[in-house]
N, C-alpha and C. Protein backbone atom coordinates (compact mmCIF):
# COMPACT_ATOMS: atom_id res chain seq x y z
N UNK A 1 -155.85 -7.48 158.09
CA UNK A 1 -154.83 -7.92 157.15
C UNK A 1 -155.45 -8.02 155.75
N UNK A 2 -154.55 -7.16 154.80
CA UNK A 2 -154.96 -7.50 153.27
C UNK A 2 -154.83 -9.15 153.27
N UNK A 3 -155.94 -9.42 151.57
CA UNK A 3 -156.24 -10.74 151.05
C UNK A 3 -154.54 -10.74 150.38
N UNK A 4 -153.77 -11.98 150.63
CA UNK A 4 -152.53 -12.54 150.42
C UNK A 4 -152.75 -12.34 148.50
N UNK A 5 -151.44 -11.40 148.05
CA UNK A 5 -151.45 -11.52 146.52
C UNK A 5 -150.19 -11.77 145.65
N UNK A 6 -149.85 -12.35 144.81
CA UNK A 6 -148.75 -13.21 144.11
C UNK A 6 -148.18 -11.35 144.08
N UNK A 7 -146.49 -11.52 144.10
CA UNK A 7 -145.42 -10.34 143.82
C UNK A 7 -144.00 -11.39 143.34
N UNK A 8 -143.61 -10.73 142.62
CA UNK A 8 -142.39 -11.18 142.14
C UNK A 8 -141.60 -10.53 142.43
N UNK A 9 -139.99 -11.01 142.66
CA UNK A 9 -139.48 -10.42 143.19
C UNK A 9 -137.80 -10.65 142.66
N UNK A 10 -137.13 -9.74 141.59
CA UNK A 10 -136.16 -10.27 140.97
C UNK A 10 -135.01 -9.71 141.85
N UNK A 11 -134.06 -11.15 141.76
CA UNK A 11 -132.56 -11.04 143.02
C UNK A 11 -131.44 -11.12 141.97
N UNK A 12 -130.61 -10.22 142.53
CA UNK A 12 -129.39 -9.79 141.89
C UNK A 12 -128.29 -9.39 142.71
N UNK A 13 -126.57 -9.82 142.22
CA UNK A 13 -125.68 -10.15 143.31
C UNK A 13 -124.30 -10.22 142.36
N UNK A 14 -123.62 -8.79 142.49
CA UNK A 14 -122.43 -9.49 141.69
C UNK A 14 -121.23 -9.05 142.37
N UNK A 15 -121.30 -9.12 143.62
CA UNK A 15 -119.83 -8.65 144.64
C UNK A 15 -120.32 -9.63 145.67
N UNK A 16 -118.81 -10.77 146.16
CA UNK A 16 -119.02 -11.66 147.43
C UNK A 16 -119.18 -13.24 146.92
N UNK A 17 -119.99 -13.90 147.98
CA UNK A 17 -120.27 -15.15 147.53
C UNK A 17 -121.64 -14.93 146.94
N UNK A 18 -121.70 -14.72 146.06
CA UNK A 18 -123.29 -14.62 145.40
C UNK A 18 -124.03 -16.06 145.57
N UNK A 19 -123.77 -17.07 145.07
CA UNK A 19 -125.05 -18.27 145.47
C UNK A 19 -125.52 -18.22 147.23
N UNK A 20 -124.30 -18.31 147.95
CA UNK A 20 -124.67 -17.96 149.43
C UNK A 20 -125.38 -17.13 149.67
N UNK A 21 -125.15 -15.84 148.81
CA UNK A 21 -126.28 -14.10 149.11
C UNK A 21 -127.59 -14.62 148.76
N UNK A 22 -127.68 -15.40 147.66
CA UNK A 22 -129.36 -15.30 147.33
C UNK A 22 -129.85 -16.21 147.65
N UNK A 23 -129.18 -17.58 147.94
CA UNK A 23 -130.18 -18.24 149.13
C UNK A 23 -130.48 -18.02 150.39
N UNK A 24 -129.14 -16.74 151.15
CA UNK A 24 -129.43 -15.86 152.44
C UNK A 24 -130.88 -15.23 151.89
N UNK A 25 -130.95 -14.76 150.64
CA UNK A 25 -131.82 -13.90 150.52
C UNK A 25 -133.19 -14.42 150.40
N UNK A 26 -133.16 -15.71 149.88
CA UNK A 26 -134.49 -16.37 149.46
C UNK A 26 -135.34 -16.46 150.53
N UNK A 27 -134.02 -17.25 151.60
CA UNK A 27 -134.45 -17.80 153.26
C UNK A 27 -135.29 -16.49 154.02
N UNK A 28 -134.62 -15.18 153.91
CA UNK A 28 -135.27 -13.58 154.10
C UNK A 28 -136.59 -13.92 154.02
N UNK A 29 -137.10 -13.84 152.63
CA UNK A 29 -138.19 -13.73 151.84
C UNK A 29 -138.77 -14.27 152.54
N UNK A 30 -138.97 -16.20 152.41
CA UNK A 30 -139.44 -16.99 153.00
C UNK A 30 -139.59 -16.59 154.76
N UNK A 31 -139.12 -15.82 155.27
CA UNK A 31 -139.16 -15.67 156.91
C UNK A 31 -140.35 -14.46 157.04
N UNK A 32 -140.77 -13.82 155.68
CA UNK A 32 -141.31 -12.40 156.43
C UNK A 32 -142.90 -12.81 156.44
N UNK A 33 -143.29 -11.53 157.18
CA UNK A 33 -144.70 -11.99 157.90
C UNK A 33 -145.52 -11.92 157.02
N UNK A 34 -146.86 -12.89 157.08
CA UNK A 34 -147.71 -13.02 156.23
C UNK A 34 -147.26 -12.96 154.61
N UNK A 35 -146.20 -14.02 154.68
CA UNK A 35 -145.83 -14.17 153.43
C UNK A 35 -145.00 -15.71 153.38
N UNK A 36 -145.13 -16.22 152.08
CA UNK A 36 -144.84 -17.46 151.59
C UNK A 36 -143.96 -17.43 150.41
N UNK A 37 -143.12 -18.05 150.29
CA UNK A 37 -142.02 -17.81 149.14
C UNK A 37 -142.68 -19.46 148.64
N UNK A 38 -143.22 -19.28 147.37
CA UNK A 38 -144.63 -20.28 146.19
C UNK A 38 -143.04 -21.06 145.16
N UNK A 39 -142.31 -20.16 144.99
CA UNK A 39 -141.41 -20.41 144.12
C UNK A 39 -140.54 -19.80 143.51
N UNK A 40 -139.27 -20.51 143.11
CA UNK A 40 -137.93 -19.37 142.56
C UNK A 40 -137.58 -20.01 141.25
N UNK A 41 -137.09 -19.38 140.29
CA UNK A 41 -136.55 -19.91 139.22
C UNK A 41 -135.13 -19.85 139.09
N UNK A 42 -134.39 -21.19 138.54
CA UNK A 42 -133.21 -20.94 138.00
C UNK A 42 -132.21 -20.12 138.39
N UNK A 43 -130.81 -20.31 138.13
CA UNK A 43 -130.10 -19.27 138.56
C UNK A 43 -129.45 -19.13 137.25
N UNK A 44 -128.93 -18.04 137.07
CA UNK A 44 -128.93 -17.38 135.53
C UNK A 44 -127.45 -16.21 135.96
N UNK A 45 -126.57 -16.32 135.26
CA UNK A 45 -125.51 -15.18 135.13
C UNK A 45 -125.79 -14.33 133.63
N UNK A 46 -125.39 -13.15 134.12
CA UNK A 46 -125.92 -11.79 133.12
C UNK A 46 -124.52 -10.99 133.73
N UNK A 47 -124.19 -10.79 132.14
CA UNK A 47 -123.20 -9.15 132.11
C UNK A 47 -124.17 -8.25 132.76
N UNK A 48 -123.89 -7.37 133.37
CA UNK A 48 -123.71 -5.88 133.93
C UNK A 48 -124.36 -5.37 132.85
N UNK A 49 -125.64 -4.31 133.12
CA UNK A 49 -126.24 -3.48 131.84
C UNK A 49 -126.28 -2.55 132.24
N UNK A 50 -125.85 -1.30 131.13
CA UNK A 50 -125.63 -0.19 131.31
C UNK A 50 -124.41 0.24 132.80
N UNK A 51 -123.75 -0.49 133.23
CA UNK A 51 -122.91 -0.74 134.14
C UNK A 51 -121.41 -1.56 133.82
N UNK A 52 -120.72 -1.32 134.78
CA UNK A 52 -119.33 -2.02 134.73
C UNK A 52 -119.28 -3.06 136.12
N UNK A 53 -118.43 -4.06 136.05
CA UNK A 53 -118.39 -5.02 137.17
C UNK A 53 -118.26 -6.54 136.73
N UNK A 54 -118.34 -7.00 137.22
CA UNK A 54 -118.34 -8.78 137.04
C UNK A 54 -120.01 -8.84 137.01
N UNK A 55 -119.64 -10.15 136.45
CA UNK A 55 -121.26 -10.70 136.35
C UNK A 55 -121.55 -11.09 137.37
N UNK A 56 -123.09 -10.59 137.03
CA UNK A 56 -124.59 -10.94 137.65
C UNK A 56 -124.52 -12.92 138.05
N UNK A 57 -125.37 -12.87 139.73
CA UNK A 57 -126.01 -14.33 139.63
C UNK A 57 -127.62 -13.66 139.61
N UNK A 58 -128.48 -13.79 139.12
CA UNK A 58 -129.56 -13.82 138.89
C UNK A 58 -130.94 -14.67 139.31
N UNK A 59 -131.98 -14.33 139.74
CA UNK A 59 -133.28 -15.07 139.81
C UNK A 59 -134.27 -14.37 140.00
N UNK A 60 -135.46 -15.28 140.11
CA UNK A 60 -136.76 -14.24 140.52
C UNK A 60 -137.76 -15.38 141.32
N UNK A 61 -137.85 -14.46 142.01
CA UNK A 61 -138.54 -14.88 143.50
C UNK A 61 -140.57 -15.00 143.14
N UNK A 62 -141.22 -16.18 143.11
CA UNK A 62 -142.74 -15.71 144.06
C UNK A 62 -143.12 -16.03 144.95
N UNK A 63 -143.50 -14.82 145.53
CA UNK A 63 -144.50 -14.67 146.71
C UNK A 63 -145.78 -14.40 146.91
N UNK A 64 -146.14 -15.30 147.89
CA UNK A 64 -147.57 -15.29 148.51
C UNK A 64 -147.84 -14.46 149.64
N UNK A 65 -148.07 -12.89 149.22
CA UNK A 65 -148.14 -11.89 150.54
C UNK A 65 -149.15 -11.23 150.56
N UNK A 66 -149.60 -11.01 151.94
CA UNK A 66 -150.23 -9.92 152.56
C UNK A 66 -150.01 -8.71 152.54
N UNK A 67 -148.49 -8.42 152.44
CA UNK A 67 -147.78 -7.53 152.75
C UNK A 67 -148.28 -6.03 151.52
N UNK A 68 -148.19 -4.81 152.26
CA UNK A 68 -149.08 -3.81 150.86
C UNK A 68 -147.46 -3.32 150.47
N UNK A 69 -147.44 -3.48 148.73
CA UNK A 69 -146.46 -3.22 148.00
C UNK A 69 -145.75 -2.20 148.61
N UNK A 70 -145.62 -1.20 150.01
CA UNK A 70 -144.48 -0.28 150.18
C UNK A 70 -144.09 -1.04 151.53
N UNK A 71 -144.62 -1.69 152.24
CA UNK A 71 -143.95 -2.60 153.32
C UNK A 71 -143.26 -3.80 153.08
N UNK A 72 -143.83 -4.00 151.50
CA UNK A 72 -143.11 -5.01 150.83
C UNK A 72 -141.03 -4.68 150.46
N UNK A 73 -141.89 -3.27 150.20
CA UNK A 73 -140.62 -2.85 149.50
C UNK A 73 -139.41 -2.47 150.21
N UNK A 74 -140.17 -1.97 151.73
CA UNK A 74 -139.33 -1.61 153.01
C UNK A 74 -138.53 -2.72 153.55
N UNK A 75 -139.32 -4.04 153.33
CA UNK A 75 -138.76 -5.26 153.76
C UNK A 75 -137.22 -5.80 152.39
N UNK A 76 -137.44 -5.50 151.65
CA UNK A 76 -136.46 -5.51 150.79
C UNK A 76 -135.27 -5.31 151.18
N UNK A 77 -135.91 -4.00 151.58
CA UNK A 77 -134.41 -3.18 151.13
C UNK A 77 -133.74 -3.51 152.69
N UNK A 78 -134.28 -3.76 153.88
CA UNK A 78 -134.10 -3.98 155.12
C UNK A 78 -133.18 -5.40 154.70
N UNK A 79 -133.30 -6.54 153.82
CA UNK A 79 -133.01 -7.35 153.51
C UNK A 79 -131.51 -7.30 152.80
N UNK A 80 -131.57 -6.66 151.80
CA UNK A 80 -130.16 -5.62 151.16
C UNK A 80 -129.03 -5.10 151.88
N UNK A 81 -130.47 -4.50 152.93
CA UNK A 81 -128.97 -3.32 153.83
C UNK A 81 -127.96 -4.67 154.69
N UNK A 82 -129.00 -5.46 155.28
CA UNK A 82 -128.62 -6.60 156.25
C UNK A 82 -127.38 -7.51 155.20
N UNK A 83 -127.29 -7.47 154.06
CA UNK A 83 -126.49 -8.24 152.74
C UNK A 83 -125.62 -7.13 152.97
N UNK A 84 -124.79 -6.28 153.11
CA UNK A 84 -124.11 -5.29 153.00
C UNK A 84 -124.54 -4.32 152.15
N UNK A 85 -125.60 -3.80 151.22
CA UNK A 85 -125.86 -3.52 150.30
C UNK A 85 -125.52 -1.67 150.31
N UNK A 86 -124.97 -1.22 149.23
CA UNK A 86 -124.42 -0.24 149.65
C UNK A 86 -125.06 0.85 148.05
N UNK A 87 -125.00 2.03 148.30
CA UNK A 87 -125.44 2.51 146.81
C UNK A 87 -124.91 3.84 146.65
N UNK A 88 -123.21 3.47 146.28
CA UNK A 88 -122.26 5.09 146.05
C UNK A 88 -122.76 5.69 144.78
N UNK A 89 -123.21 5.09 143.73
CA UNK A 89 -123.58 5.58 142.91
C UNK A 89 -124.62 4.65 141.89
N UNK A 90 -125.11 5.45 140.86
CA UNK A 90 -126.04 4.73 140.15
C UNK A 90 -125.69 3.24 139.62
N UNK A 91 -125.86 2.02 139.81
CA UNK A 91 -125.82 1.03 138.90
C UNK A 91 -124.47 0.51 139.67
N UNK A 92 -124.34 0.74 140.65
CA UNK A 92 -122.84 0.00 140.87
C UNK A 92 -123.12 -0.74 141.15
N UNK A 93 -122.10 -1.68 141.38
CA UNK A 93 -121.93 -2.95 141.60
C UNK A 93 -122.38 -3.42 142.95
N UNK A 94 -123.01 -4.90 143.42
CA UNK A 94 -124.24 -4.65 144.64
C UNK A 94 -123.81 -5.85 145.12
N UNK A 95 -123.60 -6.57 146.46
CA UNK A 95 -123.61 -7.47 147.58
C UNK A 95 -124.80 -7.99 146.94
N UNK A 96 -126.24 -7.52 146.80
CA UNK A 96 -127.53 -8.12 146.46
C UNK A 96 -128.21 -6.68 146.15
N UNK A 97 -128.93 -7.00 145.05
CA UNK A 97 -130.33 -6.22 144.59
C UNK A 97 -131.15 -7.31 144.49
N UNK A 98 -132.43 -6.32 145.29
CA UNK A 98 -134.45 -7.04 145.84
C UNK A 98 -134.70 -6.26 144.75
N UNK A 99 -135.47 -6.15 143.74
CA UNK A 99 -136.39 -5.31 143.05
C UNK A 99 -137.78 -6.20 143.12
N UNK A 100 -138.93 -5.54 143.38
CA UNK A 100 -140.33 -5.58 143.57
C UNK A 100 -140.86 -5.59 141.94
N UNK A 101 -140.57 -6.75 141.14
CA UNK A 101 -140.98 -6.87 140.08
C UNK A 101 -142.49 -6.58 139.43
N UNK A 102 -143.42 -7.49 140.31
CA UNK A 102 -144.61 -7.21 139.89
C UNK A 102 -145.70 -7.29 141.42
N UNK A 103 -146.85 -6.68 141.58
CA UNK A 103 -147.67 -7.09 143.06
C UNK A 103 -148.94 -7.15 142.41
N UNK A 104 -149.26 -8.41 142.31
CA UNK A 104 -150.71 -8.77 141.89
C UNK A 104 -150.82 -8.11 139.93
N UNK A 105 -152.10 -7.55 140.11
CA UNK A 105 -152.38 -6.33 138.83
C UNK A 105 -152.22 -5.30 138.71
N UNK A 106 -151.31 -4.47 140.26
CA UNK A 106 -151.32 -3.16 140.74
C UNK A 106 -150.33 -2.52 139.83
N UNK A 107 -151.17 -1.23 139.44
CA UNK A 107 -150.14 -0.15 138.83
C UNK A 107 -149.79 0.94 139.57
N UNK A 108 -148.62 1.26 140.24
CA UNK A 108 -148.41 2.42 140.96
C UNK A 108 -147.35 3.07 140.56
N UNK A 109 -146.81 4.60 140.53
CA UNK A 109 -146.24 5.20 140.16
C UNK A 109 -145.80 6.01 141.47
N UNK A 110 -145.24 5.89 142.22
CA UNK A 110 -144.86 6.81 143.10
C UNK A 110 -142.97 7.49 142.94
N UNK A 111 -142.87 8.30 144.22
CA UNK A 111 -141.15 8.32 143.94
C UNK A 111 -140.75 7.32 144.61
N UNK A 112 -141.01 6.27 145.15
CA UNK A 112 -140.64 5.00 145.81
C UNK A 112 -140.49 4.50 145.01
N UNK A 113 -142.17 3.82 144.25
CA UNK A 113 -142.15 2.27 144.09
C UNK A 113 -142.94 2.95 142.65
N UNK A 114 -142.47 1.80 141.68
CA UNK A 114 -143.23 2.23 140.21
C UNK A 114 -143.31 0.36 139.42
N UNK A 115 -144.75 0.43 139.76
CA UNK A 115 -145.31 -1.21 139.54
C UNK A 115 -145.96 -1.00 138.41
N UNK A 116 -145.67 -1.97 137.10
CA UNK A 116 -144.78 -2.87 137.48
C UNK A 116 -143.52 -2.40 137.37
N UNK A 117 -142.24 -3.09 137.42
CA UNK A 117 -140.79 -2.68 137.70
C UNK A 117 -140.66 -1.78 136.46
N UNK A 118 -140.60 -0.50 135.99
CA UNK A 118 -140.55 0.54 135.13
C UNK A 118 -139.28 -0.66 133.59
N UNK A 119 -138.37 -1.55 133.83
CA UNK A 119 -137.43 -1.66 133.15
C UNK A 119 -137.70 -2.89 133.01
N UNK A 120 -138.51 -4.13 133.34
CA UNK A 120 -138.70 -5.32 133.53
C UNK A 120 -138.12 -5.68 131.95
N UNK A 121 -139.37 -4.96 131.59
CA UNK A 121 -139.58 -5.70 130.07
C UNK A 121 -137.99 -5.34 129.22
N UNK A 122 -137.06 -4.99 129.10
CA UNK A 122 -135.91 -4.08 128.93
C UNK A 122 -134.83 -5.11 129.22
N UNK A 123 -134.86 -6.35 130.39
CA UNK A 123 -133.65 -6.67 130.86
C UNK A 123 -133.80 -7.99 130.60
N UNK A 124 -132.81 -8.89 130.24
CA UNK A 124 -132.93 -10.40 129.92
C UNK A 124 -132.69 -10.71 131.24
N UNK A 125 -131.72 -10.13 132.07
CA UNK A 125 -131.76 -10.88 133.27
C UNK A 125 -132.86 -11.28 134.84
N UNK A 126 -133.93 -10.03 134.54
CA UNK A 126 -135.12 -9.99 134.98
C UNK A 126 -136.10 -11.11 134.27
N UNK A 127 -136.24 -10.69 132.66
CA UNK A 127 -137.37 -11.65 131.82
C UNK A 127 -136.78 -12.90 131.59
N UNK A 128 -136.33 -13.26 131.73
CA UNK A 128 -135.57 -14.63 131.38
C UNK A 128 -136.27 -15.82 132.84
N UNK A 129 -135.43 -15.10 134.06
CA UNK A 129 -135.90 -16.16 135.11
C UNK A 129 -137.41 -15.88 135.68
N UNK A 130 -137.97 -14.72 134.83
CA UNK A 130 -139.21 -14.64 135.53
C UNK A 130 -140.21 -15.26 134.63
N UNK A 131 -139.87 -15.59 133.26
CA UNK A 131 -140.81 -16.68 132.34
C UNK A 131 -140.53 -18.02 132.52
N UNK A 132 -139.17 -17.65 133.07
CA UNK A 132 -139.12 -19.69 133.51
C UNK A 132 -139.84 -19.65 134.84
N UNK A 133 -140.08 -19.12 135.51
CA UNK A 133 -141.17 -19.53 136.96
C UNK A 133 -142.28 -19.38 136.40
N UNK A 134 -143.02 -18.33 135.51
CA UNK A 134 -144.18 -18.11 134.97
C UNK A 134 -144.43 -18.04 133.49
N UNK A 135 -144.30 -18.76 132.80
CA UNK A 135 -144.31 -18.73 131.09
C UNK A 135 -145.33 -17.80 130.11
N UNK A 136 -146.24 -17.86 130.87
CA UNK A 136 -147.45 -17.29 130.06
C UNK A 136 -147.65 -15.83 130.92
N UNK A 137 -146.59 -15.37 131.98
CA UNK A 137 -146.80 -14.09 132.54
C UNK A 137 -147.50 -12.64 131.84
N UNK A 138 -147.95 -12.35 132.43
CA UNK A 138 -148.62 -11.05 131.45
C UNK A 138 -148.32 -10.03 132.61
N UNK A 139 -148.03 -8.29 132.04
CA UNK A 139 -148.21 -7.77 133.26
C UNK A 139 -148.75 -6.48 132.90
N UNK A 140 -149.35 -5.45 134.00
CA UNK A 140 -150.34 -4.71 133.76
C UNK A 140 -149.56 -3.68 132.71
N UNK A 141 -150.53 -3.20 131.25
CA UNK A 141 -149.69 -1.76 130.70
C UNK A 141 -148.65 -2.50 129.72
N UNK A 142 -148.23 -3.92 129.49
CA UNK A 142 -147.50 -4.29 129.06
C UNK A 142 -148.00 -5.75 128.16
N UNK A 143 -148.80 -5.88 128.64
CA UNK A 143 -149.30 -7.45 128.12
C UNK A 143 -148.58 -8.62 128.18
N UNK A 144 -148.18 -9.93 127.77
CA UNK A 144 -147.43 -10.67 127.46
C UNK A 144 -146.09 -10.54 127.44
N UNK A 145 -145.58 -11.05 128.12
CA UNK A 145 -143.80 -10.77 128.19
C UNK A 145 -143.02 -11.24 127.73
N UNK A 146 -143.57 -12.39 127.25
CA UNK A 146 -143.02 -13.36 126.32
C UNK A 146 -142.36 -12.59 124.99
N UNK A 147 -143.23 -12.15 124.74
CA UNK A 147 -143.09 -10.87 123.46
C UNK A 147 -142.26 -9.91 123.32
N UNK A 148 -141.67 -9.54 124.96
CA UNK A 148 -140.50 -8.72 124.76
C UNK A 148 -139.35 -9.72 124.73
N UNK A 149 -139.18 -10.89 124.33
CA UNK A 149 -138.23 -11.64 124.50
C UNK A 149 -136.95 -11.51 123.00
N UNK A 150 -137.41 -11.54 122.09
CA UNK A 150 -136.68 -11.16 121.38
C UNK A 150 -136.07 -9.75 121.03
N UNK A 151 -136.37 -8.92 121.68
CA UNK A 151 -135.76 -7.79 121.65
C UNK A 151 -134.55 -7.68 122.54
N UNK A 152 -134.41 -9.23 123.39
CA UNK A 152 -133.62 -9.13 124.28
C UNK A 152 -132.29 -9.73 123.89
N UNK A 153 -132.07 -10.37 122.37
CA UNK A 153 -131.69 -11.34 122.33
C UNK A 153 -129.88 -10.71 122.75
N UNK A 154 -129.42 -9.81 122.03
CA UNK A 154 -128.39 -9.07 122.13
C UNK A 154 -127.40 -8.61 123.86
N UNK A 155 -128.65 -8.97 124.87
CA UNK A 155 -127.77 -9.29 126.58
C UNK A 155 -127.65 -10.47 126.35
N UNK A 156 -126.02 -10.47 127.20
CA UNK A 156 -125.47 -11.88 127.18
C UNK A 156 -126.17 -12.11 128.66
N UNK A 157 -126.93 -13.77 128.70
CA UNK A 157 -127.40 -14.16 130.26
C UNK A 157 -127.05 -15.82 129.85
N UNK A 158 -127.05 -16.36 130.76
CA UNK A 158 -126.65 -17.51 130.55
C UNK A 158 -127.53 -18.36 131.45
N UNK A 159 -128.18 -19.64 131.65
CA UNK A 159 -128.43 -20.30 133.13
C UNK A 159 -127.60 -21.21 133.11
N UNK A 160 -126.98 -21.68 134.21
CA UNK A 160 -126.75 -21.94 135.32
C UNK A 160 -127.22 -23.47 136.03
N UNK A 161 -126.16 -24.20 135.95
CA UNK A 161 -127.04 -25.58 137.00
C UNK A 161 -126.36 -25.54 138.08
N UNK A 162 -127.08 -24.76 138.95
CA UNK A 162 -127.29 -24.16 140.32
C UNK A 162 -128.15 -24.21 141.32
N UNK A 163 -128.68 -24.99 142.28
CA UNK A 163 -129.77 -24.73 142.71
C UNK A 163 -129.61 -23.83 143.76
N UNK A 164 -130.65 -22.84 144.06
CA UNK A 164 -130.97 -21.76 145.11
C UNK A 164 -131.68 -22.24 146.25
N UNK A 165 -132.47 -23.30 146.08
CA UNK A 165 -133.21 -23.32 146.90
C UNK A 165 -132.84 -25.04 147.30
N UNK A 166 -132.74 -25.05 148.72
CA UNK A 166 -132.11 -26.64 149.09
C UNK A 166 -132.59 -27.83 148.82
């Protein structure tokens, strides 16, 4: 077994009972093998980007895993499909989206998986709940994330007094 390494993991949900989906989803997380759900941030609503639909409930997940970033990612989406998660076309509207935000310092580029999340820095509804779990986050190729924060100011996201986690 790999040495256990911090991954983030941003949850997204804008068809159904969304607070129910992402604490179904958190509970997921928290159940898989050789892995520990360390902490979640906030719940946060976000307009739809580059998309049409109702708003986003929003968060971001860390984990304490073993798991190597494409079994990570298999477990995701196994997690999604089990949410109804369906994908007629690009950006539609989702029961739940898992995205594999960050795994440790790893940079990978495959046609799978592209670490860190290729758009992180790009979305308020990703950077927003992932500086409130981690403030001083840095990530590989990108530095400080904090820094892409004002470029964000123009998505509407909002938080939320919600708790996800019981």
């Amino acid at each position: 077994m790999a040495d256990p390494v911090v991954a983030y993991i941003g949850l997204g949900a804008n068809l159904g009972d969304l607070a129910a989906t992402l604490r179904a989803a958190l509970a997921a997380l928290a159940a898989l093998p050789d892995t520990e759900l360390q902490g979640v941030s906030g719940a946060w609503r976000s307009a739809p980007v580059e998309a049409g639909g109702p708003d986003y409930l929003n968060a971001v997940a860390r984990l304490r895993t073993a798991l190597a970033p494409e079994a990570l990612l298999d477990a995701l989406q196994a997690i999604e499909l089990a949410h109804g998660r369906e994908r007629p076309y690009l950006n539609a509207p989702r029961t739940l989206d898992l995205d594999l935000l960050l795994y440790a310092e790893q940079r990978l580029d495959t046609p799978r998986l592209s670490l860190p999340h290729p758009r992180l820095h790009q979305r308020a509804f990703v950077l927003r709940p992932l500086l409130e779990l981690a403030p001083a986050l840095a990530a590989p190729g990108l530095g400080a994330l904090a820094a892409y924060l004002p470029g964000l100011a123009g998505q509407r996201i909002e938080r939320l007094d919600l708790a996800l986690l019981p």
